[in-house]
N, C-alpha and C. Protein backbone atom coordinates (compact mmCIF):
# COMPACT_ATOMS: atom_id res chain seq x y z
N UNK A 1 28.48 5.79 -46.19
CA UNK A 1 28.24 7.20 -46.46
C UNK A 1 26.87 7.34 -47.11
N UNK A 2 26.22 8.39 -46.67
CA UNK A 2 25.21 8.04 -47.14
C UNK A 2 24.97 9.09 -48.58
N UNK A 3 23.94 8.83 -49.79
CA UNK A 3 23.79 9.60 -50.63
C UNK A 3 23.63 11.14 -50.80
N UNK A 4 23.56 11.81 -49.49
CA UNK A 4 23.11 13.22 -49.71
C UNK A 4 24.82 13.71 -49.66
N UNK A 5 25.41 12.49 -48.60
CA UNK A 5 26.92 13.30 -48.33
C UNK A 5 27.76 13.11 -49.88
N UNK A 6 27.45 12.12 -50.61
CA UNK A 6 28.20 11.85 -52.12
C UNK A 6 27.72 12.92 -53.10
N UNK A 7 26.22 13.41 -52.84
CA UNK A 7 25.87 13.88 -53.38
C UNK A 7 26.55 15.64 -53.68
N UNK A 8 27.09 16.28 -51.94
CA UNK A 8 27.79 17.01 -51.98
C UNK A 8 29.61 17.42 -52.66
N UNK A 9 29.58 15.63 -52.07
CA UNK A 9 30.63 15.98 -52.32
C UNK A 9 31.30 15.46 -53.79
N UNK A 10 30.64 15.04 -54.67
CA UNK A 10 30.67 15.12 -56.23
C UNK A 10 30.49 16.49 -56.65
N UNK A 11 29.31 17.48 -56.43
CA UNK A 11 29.26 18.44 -56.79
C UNK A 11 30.33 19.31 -56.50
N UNK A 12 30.58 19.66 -54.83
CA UNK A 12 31.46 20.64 -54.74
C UNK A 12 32.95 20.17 -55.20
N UNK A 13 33.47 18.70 -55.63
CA UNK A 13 34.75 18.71 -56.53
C UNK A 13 34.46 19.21 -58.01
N UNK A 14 33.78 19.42 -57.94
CA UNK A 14 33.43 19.31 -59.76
C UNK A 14 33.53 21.03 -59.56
N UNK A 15 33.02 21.92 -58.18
CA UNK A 15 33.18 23.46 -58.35
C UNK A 15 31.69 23.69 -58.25
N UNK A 16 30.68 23.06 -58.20
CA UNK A 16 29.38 23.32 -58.41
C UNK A 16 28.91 22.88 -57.26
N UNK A 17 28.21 23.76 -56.38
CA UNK A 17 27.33 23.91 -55.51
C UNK A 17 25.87 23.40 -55.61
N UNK A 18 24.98 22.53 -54.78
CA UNK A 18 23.68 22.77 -54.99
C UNK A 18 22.96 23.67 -54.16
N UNK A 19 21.52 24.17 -54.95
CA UNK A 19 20.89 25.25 -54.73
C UNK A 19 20.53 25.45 -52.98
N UNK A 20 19.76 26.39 -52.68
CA UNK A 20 18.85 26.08 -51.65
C UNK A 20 18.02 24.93 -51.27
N UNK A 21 17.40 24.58 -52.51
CA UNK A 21 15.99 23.65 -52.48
C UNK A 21 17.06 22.36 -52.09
N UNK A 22 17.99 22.25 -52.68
CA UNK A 22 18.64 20.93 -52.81
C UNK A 22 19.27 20.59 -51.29
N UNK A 23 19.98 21.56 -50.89
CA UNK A 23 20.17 21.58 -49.57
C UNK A 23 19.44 21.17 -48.27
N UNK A 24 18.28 22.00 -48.56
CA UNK A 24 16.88 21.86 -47.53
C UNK A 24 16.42 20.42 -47.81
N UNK A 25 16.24 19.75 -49.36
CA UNK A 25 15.89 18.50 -49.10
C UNK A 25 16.78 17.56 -48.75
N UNK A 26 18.33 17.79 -49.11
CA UNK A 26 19.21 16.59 -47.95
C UNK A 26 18.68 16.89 -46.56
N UNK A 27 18.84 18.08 -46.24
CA UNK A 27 19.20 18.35 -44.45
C UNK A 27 17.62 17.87 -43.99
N UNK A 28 16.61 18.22 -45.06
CA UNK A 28 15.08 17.15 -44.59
C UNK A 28 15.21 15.74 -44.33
N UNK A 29 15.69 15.05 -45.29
CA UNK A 29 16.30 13.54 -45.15
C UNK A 29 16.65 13.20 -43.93
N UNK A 30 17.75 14.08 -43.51
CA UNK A 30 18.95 13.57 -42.23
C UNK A 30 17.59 14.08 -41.12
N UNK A 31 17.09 15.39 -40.88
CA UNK A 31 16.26 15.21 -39.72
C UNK A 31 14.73 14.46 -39.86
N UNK A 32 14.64 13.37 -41.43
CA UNK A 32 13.42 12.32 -40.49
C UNK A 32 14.23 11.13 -40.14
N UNK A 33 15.48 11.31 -40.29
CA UNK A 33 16.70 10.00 -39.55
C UNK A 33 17.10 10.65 -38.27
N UNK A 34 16.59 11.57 -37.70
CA UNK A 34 17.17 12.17 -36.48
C UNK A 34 18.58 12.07 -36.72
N UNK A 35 19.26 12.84 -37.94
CA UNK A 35 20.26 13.10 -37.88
C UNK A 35 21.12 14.48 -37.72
N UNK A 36 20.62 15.20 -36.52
CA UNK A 36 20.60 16.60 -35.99
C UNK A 36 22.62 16.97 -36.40
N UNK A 37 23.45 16.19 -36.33
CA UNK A 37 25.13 16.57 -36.63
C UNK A 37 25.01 16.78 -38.08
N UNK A 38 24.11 15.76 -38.50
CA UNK A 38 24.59 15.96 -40.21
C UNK A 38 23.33 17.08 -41.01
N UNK A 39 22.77 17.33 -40.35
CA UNK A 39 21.91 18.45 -40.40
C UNK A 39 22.21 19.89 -40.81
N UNK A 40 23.33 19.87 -39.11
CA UNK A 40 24.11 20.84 -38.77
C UNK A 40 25.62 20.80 -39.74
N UNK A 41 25.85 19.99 -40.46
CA UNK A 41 26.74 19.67 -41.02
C UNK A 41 26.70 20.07 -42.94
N UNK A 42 25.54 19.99 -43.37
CA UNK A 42 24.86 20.72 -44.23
C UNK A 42 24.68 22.08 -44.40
N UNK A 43 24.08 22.38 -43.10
CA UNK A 43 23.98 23.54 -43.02
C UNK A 43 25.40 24.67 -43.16
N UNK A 44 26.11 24.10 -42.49
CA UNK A 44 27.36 24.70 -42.85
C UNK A 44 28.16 24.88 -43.88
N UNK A 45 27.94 23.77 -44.69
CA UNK A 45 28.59 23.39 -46.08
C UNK A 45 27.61 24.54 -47.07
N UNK A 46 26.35 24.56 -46.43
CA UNK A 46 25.37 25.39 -47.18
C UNK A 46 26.10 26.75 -47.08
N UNK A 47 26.04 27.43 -45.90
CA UNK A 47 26.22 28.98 -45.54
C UNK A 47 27.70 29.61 -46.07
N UNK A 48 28.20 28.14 -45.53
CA UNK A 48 30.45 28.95 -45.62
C UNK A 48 30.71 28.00 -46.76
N UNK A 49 30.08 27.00 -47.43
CA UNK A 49 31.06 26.93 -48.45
C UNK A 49 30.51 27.47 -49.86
N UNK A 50 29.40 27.02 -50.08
CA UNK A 50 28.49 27.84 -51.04
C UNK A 50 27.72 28.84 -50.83
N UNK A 51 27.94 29.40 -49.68
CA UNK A 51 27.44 30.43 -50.00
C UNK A 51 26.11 31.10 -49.78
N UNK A 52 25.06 30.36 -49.31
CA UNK A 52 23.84 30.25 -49.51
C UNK A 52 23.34 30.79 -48.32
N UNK A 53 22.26 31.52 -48.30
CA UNK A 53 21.78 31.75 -47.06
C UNK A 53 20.17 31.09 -46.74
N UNK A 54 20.09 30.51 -45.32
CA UNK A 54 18.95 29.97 -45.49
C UNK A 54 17.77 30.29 -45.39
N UNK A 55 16.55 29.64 -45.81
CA UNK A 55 15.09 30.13 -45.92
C UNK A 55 14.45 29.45 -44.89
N UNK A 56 12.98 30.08 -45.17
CA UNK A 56 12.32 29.79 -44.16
C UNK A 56 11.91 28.32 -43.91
N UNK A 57 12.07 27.48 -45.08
CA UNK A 57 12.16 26.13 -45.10
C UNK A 57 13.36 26.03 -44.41
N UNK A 58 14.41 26.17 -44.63
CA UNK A 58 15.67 25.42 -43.79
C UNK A 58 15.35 25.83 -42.44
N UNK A 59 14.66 26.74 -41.94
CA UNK A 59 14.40 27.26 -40.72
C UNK A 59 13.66 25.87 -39.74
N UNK A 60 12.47 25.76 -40.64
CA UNK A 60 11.92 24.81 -40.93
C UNK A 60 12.50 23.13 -40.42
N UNK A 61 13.01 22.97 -41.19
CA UNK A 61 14.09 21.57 -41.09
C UNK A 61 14.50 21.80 -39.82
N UNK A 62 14.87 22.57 -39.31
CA UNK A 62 16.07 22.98 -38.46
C UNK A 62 15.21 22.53 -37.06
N UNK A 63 14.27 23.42 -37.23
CA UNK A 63 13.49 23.24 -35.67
C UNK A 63 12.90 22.19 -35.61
N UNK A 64 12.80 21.29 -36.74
CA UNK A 64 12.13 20.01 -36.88
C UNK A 64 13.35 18.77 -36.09
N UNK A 65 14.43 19.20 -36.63
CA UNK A 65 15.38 18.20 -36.62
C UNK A 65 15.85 18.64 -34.77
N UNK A 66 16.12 19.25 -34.30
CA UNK A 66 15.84 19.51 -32.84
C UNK A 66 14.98 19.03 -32.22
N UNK A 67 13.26 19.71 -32.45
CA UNK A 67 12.36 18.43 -32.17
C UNK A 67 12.44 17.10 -31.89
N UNK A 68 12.96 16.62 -33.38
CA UNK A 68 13.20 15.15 -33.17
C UNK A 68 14.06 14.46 -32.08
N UNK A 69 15.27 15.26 -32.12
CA UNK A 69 16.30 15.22 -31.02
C UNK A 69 16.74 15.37 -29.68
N UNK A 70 14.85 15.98 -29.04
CA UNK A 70 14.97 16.46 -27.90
C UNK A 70 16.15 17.56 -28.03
N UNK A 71 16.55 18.38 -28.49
CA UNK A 71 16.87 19.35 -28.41
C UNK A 71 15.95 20.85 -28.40
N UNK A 72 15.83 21.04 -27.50
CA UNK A 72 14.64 22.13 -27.51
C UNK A 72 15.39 23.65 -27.19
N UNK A 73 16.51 23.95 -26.23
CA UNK A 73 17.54 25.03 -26.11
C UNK A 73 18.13 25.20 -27.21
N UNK A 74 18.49 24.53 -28.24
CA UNK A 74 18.98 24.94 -29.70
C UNK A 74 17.46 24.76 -30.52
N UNK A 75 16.80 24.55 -30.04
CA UNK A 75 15.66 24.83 -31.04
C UNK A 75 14.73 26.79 -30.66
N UNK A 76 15.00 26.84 -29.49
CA UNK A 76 14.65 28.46 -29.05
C UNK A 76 16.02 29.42 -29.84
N UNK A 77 17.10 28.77 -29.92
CA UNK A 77 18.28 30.06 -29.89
C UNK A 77 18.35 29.84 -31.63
N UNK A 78 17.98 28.77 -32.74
CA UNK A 78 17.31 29.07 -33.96
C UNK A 78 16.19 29.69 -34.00
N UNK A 79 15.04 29.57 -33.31
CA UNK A 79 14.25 31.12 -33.02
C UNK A 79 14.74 32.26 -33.02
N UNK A 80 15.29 32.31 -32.07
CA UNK A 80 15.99 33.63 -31.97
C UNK A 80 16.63 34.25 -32.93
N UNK A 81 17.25 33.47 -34.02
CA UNK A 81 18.10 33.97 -34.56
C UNK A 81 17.09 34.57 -36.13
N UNK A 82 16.08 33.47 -36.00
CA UNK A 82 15.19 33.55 -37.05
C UNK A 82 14.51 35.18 -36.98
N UNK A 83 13.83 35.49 -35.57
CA UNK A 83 13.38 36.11 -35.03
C UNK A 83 14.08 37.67 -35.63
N UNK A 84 15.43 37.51 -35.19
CA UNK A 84 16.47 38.23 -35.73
C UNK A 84 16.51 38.92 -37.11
N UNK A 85 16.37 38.03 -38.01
CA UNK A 85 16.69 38.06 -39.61
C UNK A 85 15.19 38.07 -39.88
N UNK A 86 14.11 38.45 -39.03
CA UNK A 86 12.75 38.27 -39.63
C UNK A 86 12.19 37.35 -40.80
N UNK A 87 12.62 36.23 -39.91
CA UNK A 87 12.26 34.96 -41.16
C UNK A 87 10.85 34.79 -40.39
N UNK A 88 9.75 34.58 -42.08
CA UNK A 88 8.42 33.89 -41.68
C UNK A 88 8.43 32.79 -42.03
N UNK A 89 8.03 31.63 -40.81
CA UNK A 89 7.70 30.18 -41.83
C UNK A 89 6.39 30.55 -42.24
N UNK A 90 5.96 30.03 -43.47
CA UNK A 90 4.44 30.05 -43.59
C UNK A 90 3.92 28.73 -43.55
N UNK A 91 2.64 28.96 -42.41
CA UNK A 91 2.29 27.71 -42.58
C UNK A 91 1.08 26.97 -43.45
N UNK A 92 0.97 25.60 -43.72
CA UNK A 92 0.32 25.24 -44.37
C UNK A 92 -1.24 25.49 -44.44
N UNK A 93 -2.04 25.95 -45.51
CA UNK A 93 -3.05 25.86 -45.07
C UNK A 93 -3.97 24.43 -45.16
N UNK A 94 -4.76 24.12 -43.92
CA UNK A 94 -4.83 22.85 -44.16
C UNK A 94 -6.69 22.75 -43.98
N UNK A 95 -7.39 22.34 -44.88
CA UNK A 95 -8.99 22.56 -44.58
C UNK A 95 -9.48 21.04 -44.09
N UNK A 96 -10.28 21.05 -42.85
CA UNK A 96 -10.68 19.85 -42.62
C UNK A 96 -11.75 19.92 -42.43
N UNK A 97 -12.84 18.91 -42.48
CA UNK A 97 -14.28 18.68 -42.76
C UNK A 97 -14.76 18.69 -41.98
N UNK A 98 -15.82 19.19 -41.94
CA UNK A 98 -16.79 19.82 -40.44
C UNK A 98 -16.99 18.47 -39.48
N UNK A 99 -17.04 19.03 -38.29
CA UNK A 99 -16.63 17.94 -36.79
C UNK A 99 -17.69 17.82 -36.90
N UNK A 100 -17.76 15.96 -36.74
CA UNK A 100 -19.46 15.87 -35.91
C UNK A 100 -19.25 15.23 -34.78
C-alpha cells in the first residue's frame, strides 16, 4: 500500500479529512507513477467523501495523469467539464534567455 493511501486512510478514521493542497499532492504522486485508477480514486475520496471541490491544480494533475496514460478522450471530457465550471489553469510564467 502505498503512503498517500495510509495517509488517507489514518486521517479519514480519525474523522479528519485532508485539505485540497494535500489531495492534489497525493493524486500528483500517483500521476508521475502513471497511476491514472488511483488518481481517479483520490479524486473521489476528495469530492464524495470530504467534500472538497477541485482546483485548477487538480485540473491540472488530472490532464497530466491522462497524458501520461495515453488517455486523451478522458483527458478532452475533463476539459469539458473544466470548461463547464470555468476553471483557469494558470500557467507558469517562464523567462528564457535570448536565442542565439
Amino acid at each position: 500500500m502505498c503512503v498517500c493511501n495510509v495517509c488517507v486512510c489514518v486521517c479519514v478514521s480519525q474523522g479528519v479529512y485532508p485539505d485540497v493542497s494535500v489531495f492534489n499532492r497525493m493524486m500528483d504522486t500517483y500521476a508521475n507513477e502513471r497511476r491514472l485508477g488511483d488518481v481517479v480514486s483520490l479524486l473521489t475520496d476528495m469530492t464524495q467523501r470530504a467534500k472538497l471541490q477541485p482546483n485548477g491544480n487538480t485540473y491540472r494533475i488530472l490532464l497530466q495523469a491522462c497524458q501520461r496514460t495515453d488517455q486523451a478522450a478522458l483527458a478532452f471530457d475533463i476539459f469539458a467539464v473544466m470548461k463547464l465550471n470555468r476553471v483557469i489553469i494558470h500557467n507558469e510564467v517562464r523567462t528564457h534567455g535570448p536565442c542565439i
